[in-house]
N, C-alpha and C. Protein backbone atom coordinates (compact mmCIF):
# COMPACT_ATOMS: atom_id res chain seq x y z
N UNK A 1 -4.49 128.44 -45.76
CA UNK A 1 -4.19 127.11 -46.25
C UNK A 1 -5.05 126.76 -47.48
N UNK A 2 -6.30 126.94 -47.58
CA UNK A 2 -7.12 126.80 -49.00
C UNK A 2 -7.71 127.98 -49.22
N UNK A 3 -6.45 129.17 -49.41
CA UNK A 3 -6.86 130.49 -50.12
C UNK A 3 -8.38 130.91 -49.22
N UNK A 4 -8.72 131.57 -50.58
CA UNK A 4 -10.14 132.27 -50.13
C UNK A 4 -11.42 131.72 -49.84
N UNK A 5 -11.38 130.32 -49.79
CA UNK A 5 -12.10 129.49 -49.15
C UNK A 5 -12.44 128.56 -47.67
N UNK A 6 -11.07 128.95 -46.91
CA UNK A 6 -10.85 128.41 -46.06
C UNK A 6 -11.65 128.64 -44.89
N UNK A 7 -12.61 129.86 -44.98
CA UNK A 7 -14.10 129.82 -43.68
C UNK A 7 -15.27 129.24 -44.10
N UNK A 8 -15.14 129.44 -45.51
CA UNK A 8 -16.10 128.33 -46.05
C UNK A 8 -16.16 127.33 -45.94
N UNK A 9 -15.03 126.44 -46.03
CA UNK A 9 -14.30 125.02 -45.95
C UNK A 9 -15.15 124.78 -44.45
N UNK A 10 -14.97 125.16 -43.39
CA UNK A 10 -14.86 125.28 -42.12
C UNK A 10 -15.95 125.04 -42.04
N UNK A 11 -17.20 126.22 -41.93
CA UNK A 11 -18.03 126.32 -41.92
C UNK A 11 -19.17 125.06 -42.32
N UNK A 12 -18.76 124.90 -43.51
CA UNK A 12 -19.32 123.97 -44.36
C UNK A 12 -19.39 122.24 -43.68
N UNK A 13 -17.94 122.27 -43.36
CA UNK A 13 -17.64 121.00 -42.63
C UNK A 13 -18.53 120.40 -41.69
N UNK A 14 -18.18 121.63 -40.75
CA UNK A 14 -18.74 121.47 -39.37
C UNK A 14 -20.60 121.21 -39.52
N UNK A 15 -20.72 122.21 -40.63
CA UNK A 15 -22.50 121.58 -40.18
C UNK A 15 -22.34 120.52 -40.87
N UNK A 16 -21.87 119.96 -41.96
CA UNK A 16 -22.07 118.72 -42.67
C UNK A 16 -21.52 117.75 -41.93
N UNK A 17 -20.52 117.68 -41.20
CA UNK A 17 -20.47 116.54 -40.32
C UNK A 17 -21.30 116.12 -39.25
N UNK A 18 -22.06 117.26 -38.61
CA UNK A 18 -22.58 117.77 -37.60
C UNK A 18 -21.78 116.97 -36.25
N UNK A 19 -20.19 117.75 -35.97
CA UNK A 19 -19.71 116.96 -34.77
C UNK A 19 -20.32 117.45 -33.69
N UNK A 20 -20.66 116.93 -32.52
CA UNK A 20 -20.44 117.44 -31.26
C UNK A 20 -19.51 117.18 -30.15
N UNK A 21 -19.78 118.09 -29.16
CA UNK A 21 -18.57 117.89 -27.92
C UNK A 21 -18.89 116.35 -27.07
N UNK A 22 -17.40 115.98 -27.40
CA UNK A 22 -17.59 114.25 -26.86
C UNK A 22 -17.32 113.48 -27.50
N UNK A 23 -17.63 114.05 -28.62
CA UNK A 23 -17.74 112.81 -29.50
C UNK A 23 -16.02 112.70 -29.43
N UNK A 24 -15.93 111.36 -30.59
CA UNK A 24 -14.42 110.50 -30.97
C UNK A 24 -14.69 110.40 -32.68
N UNK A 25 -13.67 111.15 -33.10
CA UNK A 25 -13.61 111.22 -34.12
C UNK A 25 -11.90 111.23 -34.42
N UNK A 26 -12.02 110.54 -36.45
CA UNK A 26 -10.99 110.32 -36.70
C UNK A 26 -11.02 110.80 -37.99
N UNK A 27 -9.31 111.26 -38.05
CA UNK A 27 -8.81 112.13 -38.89
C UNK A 27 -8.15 112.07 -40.38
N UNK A 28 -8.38 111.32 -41.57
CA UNK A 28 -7.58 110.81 -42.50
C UNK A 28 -7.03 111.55 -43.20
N UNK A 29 -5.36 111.78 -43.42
CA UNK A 29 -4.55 112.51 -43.53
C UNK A 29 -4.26 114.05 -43.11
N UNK A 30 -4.02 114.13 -41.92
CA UNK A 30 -3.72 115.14 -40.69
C UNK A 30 -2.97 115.82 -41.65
N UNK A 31 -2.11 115.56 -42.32
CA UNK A 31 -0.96 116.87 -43.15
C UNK A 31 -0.64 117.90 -42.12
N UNK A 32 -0.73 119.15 -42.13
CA UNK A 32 -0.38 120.18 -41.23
C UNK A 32 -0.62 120.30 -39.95
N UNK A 33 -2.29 119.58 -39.63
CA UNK A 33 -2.99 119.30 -38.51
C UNK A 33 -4.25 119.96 -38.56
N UNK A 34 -4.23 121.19 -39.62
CA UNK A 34 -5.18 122.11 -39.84
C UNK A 34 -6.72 121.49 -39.48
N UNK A 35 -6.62 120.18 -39.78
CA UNK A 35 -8.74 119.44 -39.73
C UNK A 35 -8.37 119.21 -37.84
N UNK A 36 -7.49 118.57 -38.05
CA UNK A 36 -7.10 117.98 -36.10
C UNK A 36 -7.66 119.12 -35.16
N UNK A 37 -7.00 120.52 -35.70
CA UNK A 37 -7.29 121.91 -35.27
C UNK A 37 -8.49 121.62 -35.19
N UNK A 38 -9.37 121.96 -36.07
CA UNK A 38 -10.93 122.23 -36.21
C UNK A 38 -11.32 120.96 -35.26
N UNK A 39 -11.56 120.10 -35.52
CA UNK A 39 -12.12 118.89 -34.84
C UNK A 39 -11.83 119.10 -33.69
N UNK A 40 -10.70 119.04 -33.07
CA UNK A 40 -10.76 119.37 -31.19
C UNK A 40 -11.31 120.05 -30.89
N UNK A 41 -11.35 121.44 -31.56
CA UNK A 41 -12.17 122.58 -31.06
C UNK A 41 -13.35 121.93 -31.27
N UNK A 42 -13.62 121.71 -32.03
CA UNK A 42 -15.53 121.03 -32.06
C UNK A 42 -15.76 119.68 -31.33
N UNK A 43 -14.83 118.99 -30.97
CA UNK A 43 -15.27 118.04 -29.75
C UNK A 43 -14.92 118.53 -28.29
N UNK A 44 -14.17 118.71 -28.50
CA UNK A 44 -14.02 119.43 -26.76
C UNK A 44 -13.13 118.30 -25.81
N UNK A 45 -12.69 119.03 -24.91
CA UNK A 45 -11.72 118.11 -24.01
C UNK A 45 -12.37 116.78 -23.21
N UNK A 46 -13.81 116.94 -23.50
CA UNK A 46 -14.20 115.18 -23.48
C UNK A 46 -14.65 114.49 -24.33
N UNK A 47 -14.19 115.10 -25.75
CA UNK A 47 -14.00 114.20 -27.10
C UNK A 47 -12.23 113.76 -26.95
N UNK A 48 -12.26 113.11 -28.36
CA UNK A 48 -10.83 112.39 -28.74
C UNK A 48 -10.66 112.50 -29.97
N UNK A 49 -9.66 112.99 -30.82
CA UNK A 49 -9.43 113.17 -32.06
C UNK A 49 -8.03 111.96 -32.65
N UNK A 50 -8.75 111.03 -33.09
CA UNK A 50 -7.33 110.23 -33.59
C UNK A 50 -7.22 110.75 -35.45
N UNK A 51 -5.71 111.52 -35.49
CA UNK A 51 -5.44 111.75 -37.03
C UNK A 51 -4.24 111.19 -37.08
N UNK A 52 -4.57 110.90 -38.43
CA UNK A 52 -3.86 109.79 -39.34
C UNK A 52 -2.80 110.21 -40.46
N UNK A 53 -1.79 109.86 -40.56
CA UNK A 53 -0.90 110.67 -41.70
C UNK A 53 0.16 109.35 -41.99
N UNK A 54 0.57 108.60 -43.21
CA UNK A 54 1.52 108.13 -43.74
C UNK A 54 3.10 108.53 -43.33
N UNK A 55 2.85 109.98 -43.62
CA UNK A 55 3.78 110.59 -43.28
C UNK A 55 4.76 111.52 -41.68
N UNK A 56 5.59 110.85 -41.75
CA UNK A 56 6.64 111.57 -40.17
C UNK A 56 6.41 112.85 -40.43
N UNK A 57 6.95 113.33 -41.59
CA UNK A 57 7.20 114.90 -41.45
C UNK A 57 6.06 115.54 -41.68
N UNK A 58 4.63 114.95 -41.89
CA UNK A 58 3.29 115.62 -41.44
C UNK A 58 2.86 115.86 -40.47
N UNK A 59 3.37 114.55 -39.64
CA UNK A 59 2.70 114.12 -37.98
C UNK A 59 3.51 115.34 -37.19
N UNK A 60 4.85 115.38 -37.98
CA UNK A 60 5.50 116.54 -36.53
C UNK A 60 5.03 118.14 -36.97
N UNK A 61 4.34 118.25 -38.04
CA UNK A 61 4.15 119.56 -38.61
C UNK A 61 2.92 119.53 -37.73
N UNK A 62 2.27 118.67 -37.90
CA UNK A 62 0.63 118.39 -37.09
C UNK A 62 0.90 118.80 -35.36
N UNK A 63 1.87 118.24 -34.92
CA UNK A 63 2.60 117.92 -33.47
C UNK A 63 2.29 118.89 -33.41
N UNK A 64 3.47 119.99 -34.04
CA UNK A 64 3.60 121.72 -33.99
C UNK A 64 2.29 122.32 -33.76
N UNK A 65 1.35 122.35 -34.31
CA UNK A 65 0.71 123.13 -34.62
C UNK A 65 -0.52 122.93 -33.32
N UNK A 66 -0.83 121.57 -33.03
CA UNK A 66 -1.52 121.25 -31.68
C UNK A 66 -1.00 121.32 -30.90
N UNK A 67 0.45 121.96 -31.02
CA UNK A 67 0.79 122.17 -29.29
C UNK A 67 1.15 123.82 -29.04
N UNK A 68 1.18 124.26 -30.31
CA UNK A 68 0.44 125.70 -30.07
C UNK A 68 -0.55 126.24 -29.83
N UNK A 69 -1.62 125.67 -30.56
CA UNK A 69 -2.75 125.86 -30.19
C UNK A 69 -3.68 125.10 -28.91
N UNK A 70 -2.77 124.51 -27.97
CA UNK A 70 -3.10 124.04 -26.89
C UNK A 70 -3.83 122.94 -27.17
N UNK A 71 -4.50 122.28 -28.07
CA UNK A 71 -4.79 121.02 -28.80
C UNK A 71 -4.01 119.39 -28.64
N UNK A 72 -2.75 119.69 -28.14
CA UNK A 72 -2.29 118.25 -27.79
C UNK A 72 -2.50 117.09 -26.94
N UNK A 73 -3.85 117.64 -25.91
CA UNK A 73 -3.85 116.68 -25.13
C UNK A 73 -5.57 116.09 -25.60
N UNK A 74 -5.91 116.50 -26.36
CA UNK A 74 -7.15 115.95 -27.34
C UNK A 74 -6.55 115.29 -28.61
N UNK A 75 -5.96 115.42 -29.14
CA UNK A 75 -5.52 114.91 -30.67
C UNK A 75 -4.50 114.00 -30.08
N UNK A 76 -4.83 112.38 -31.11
CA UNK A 76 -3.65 111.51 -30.47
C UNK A 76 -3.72 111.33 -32.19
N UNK A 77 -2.17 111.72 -32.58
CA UNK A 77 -1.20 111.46 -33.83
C UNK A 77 -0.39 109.97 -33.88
N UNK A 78 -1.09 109.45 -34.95
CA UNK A 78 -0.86 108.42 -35.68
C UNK A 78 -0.46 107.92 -36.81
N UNK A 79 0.82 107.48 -37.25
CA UNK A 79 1.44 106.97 -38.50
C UNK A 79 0.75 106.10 -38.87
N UNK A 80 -0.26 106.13 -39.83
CA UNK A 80 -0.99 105.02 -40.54
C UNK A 80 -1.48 105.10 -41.65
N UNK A 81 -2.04 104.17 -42.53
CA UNK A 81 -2.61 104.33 -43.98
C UNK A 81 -4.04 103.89 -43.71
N UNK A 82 -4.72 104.75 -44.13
CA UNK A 82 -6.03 104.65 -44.11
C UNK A 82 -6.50 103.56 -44.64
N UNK A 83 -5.86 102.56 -45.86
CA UNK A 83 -6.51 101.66 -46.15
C UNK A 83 -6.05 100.20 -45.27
N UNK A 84 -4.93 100.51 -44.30
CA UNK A 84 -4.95 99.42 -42.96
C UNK A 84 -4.84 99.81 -41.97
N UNK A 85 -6.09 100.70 -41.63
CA UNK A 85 -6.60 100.95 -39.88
C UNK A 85 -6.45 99.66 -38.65
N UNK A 86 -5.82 100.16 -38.09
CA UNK A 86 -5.84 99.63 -36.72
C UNK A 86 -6.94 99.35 -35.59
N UNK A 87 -8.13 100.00 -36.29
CA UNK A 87 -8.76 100.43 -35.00
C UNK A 87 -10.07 99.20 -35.11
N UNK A 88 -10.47 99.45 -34.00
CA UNK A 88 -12.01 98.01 -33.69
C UNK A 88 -12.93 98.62 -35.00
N UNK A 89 -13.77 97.51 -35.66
CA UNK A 89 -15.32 98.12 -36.36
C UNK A 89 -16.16 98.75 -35.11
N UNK A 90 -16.47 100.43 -35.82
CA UNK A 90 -17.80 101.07 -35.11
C UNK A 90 -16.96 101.64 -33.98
N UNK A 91 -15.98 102.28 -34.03
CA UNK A 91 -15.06 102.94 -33.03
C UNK A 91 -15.23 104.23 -33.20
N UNK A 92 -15.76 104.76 -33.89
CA UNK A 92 -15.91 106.25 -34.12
C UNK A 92 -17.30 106.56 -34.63
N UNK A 93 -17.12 107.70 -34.13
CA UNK A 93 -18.66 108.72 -33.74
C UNK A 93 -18.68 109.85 -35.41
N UNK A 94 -17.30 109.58 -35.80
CA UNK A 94 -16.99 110.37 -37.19
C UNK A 94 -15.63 110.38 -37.68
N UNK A 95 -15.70 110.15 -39.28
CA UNK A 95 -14.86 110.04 -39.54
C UNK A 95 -14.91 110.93 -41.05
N UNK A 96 -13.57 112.01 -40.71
CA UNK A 96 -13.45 112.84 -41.98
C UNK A 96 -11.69 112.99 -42.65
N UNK A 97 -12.27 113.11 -43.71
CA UNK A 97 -11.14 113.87 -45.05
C UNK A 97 -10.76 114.88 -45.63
N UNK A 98 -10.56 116.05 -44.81
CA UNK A 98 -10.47 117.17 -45.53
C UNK A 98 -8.75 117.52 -46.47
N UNK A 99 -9.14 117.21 -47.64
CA UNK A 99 -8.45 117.80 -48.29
C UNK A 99 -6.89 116.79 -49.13
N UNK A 100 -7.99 115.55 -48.26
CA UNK A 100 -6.62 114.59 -48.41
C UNK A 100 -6.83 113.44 -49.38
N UNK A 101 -8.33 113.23 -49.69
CA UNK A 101 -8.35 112.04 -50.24
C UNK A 101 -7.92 111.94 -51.48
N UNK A 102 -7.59 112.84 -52.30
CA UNK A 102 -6.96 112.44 -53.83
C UNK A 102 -5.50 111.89 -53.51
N UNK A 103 -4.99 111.97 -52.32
CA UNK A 103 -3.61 111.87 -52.09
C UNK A 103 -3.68 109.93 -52.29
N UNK A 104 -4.99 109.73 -51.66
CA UNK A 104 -4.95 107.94 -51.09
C UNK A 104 -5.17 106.92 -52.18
N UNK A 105 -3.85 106.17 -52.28
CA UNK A 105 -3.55 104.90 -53.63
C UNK A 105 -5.07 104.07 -53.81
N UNK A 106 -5.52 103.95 -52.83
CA UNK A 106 -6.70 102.62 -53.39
C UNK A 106 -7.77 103.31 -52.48
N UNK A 107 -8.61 104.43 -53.33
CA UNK A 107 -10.04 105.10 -53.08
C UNK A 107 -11.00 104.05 -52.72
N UNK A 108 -11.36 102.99 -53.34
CA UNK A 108 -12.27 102.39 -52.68
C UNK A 108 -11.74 101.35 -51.34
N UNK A 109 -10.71 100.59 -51.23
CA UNK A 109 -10.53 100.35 -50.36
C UNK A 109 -10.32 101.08 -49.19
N UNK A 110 -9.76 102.69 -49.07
CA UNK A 110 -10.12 103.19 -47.97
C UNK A 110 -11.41 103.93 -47.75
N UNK A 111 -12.23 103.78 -48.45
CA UNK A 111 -13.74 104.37 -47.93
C UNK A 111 -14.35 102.87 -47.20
N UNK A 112 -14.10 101.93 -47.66
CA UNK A 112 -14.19 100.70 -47.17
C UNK A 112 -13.72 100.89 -45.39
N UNK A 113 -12.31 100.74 -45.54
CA UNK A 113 -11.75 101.20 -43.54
C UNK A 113 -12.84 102.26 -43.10
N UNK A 114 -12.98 103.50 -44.02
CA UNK A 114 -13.29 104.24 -43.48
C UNK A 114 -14.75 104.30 -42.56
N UNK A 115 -15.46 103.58 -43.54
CA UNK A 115 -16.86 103.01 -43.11
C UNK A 115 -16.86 101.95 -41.81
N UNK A 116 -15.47 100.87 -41.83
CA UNK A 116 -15.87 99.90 -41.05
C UNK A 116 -15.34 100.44 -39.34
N UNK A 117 -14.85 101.42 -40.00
CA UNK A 117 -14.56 101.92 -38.23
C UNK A 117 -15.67 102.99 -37.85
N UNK A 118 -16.38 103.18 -38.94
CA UNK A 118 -17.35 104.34 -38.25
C UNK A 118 -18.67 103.60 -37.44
N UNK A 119 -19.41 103.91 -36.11
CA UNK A 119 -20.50 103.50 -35.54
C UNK A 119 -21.33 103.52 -36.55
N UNK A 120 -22.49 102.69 -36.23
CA UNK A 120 -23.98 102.75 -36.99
C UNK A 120 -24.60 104.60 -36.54
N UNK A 121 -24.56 105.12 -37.58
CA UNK A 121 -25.37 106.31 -37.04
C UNK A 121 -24.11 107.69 -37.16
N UNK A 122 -23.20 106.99 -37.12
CA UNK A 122 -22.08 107.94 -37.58
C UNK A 122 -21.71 108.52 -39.09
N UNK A 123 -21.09 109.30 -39.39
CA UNK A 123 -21.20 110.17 -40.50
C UNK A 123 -19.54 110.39 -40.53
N UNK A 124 -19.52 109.84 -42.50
CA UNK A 124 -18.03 110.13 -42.80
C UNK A 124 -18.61 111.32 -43.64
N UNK A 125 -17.22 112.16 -43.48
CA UNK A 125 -17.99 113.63 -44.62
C UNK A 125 -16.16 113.38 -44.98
N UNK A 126 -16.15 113.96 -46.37
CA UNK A 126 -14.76 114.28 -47.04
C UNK A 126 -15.49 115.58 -48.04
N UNK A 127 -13.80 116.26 -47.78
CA UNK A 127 -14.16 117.45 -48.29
C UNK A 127 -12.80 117.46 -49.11
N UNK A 128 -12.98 117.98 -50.27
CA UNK A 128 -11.79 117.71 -51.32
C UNK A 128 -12.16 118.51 -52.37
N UNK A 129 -10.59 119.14 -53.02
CA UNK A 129 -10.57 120.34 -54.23
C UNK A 129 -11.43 119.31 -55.40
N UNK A 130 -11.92 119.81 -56.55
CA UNK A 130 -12.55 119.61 -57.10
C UNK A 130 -11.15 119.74 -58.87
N UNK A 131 -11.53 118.81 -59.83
CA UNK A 131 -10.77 119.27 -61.30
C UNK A 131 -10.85 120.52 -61.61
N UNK A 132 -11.79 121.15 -60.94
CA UNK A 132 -11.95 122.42 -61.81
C UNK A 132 -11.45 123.65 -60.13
N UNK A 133 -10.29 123.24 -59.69
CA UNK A 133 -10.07 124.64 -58.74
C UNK A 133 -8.38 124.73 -59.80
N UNK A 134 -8.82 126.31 -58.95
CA UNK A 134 -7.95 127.22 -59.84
C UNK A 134 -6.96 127.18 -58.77
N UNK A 135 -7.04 127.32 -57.41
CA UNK A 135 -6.68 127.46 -55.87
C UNK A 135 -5.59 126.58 -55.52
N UNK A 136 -5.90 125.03 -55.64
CA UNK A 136 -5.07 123.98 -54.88
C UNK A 136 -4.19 123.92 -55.51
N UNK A 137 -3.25 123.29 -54.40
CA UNK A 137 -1.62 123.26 -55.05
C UNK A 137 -1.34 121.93 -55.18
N UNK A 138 -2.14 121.10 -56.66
CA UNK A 138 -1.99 119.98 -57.10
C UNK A 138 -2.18 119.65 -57.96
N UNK A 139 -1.77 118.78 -59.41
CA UNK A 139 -1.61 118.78 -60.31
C UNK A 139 -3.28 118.50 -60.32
N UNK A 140 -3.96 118.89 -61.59
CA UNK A 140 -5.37 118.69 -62.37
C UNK A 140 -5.76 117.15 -61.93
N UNK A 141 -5.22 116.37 -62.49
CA UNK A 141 -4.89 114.67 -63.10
C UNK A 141 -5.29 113.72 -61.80
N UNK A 142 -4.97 114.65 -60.63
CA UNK A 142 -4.55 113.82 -58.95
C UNK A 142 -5.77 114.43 -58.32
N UNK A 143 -6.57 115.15 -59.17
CA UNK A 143 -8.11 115.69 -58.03
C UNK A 143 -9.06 114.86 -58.90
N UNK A 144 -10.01 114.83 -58.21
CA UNK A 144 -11.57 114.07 -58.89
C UNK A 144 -12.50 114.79 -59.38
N UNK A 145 -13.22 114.38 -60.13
CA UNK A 145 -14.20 115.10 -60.12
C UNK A 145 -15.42 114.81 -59.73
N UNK A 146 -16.58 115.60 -59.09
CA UNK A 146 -17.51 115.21 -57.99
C UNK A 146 -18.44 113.97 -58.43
N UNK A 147 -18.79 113.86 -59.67
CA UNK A 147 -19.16 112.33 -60.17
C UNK A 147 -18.45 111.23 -59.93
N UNK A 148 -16.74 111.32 -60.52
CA UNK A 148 -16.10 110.53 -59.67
C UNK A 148 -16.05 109.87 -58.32
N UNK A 149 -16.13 111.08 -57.70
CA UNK A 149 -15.48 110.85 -56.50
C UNK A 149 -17.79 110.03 -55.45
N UNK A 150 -18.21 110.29 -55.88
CA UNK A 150 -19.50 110.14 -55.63
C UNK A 150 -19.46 108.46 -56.35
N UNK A 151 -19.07 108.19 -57.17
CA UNK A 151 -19.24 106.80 -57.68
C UNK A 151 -18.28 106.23 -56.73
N UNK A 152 -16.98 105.93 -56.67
CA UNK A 152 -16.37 105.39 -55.69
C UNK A 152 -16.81 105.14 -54.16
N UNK A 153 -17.93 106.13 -53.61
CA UNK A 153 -18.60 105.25 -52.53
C UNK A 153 -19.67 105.07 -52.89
N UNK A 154 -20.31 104.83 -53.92
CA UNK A 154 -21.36 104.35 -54.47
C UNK A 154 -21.08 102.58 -54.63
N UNK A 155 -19.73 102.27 -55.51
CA UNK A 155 -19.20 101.55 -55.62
C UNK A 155 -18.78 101.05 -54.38
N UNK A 156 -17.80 101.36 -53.41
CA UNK A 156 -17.33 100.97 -51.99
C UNK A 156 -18.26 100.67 -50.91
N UNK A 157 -19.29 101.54 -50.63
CA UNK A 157 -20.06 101.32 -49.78
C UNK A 157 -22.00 101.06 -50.05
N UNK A 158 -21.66 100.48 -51.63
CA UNK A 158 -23.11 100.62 -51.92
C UNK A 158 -24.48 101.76 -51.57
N UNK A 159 -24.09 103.07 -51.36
CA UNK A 159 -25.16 103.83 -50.85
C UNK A 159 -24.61 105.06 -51.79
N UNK A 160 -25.72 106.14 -51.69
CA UNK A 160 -25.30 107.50 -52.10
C UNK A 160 -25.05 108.46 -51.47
N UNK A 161 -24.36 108.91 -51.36
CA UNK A 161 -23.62 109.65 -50.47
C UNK A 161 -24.41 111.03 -50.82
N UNK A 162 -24.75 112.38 -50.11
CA UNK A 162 -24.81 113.82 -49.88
C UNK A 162 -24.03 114.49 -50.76
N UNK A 163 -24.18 114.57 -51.57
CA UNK A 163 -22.80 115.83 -52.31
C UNK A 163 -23.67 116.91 -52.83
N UNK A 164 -22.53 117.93 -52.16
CA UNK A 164 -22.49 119.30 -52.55
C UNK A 164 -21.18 120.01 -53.26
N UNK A 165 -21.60 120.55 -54.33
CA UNK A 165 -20.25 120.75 -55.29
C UNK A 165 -20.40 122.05 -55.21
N UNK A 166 -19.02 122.70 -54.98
CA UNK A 166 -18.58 124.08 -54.62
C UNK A 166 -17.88 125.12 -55.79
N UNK A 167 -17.82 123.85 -56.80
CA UNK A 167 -16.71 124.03 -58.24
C UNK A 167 -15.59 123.69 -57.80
N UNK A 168 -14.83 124.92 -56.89
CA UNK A 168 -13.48 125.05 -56.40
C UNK A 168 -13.43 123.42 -55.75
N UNK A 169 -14.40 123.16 -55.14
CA UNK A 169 -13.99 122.02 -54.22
C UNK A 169 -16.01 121.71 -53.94
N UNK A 170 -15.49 120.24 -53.11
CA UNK A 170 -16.54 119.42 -52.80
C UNK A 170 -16.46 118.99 -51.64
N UNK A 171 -17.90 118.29 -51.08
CA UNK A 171 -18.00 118.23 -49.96
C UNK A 171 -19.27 116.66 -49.99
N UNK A 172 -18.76 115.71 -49.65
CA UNK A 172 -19.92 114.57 -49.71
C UNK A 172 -20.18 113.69 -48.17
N UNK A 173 -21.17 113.52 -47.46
CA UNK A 173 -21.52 113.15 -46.73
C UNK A 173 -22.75 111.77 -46.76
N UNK A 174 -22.23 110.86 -45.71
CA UNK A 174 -22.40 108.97 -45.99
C UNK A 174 -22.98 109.36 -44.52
N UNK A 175 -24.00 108.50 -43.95
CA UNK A 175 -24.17 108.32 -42.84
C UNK A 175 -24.60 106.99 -42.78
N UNK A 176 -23.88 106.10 -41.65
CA UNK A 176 -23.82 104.73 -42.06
C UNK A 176 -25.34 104.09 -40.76
């Protein structure tokens, strides 16, 4: 799914989010299900994975793929837009983005949701292609670049966020 980076991606995530088993974590833009994947496996069947997708024909691609991989009864799939969450403030133990946030119309208003649903002590990490990958299958114009994308929760959530720039892609971590 992200070429020759995709154990890196993984890898990278997981310690930068630092999830554990139990926890409740949420998913902004599920697309295939591929993060939903990772995240169940790293919370475990007494965590909860709520992912999020705009889109029907993501959620059932997502469906697919957690009910192959035996993942469906941890991941609860949800039609929603990240910048009008449903959920209580401080409902989640973590909240991540892999791969989705250049997709989302109003960047600072959803780092905004994204923050107000995360607990005190909880950690949003987004992980996203960078202007300069050769890899992703998306126009130049529609990715950020890691200054960018580092000012927008600078701007949104007044703090500085963790970033680590990969070239191909980035990885920034908020702990609220």
């Amino acid at each position: 799914m992200f070429g020759p980076f995709e154990e890196e991606i993984k890898k990278e995530f997981l310690t930068f989010s630092e999830i554990k088993e139990g926890q409740v974590v949420l998913d902004v833009g599920t697309g295939s299900g591929f993060a939903a994947a990772l995240l169940a496996k790293a919370v475990g069947t007494n965590g909860r994975v709520y992912s999020i997708d705009p889109s029907e024909n993501a959620l059932e691609k997502a469906f697919s793929r957690l009910k192959e991989e035996k993942l469906d009864k941890i991941v609860v799939l949800k039609k929603a837009r990240v910048e009008e969450l449903s959920f209580k403030d401080n409902f989640f133990d973590r909240v991540s983005s892999i791969m989705s946030f250049h997709h989302l119309s109003d960047p600072v208003r959803s780092l905004k949701e994204m923050y107000r649903v995360l607990k005190p002590g909880g950690i949003l990490v987004i992980v996203d292609w960078t202007r300069e990958t050769t890899v992703a299958p998306h126009p130049k114009e529609q990715l950020y670049a890691p200054d960018l994308l580092f000012e927008f929760i600078r701007k949104a959530l007044g703090i500085k966020p963790i970033l680590r720039n990969f070239g191909e892609w980035m990885i920034l971590k908020v702990r609220k």
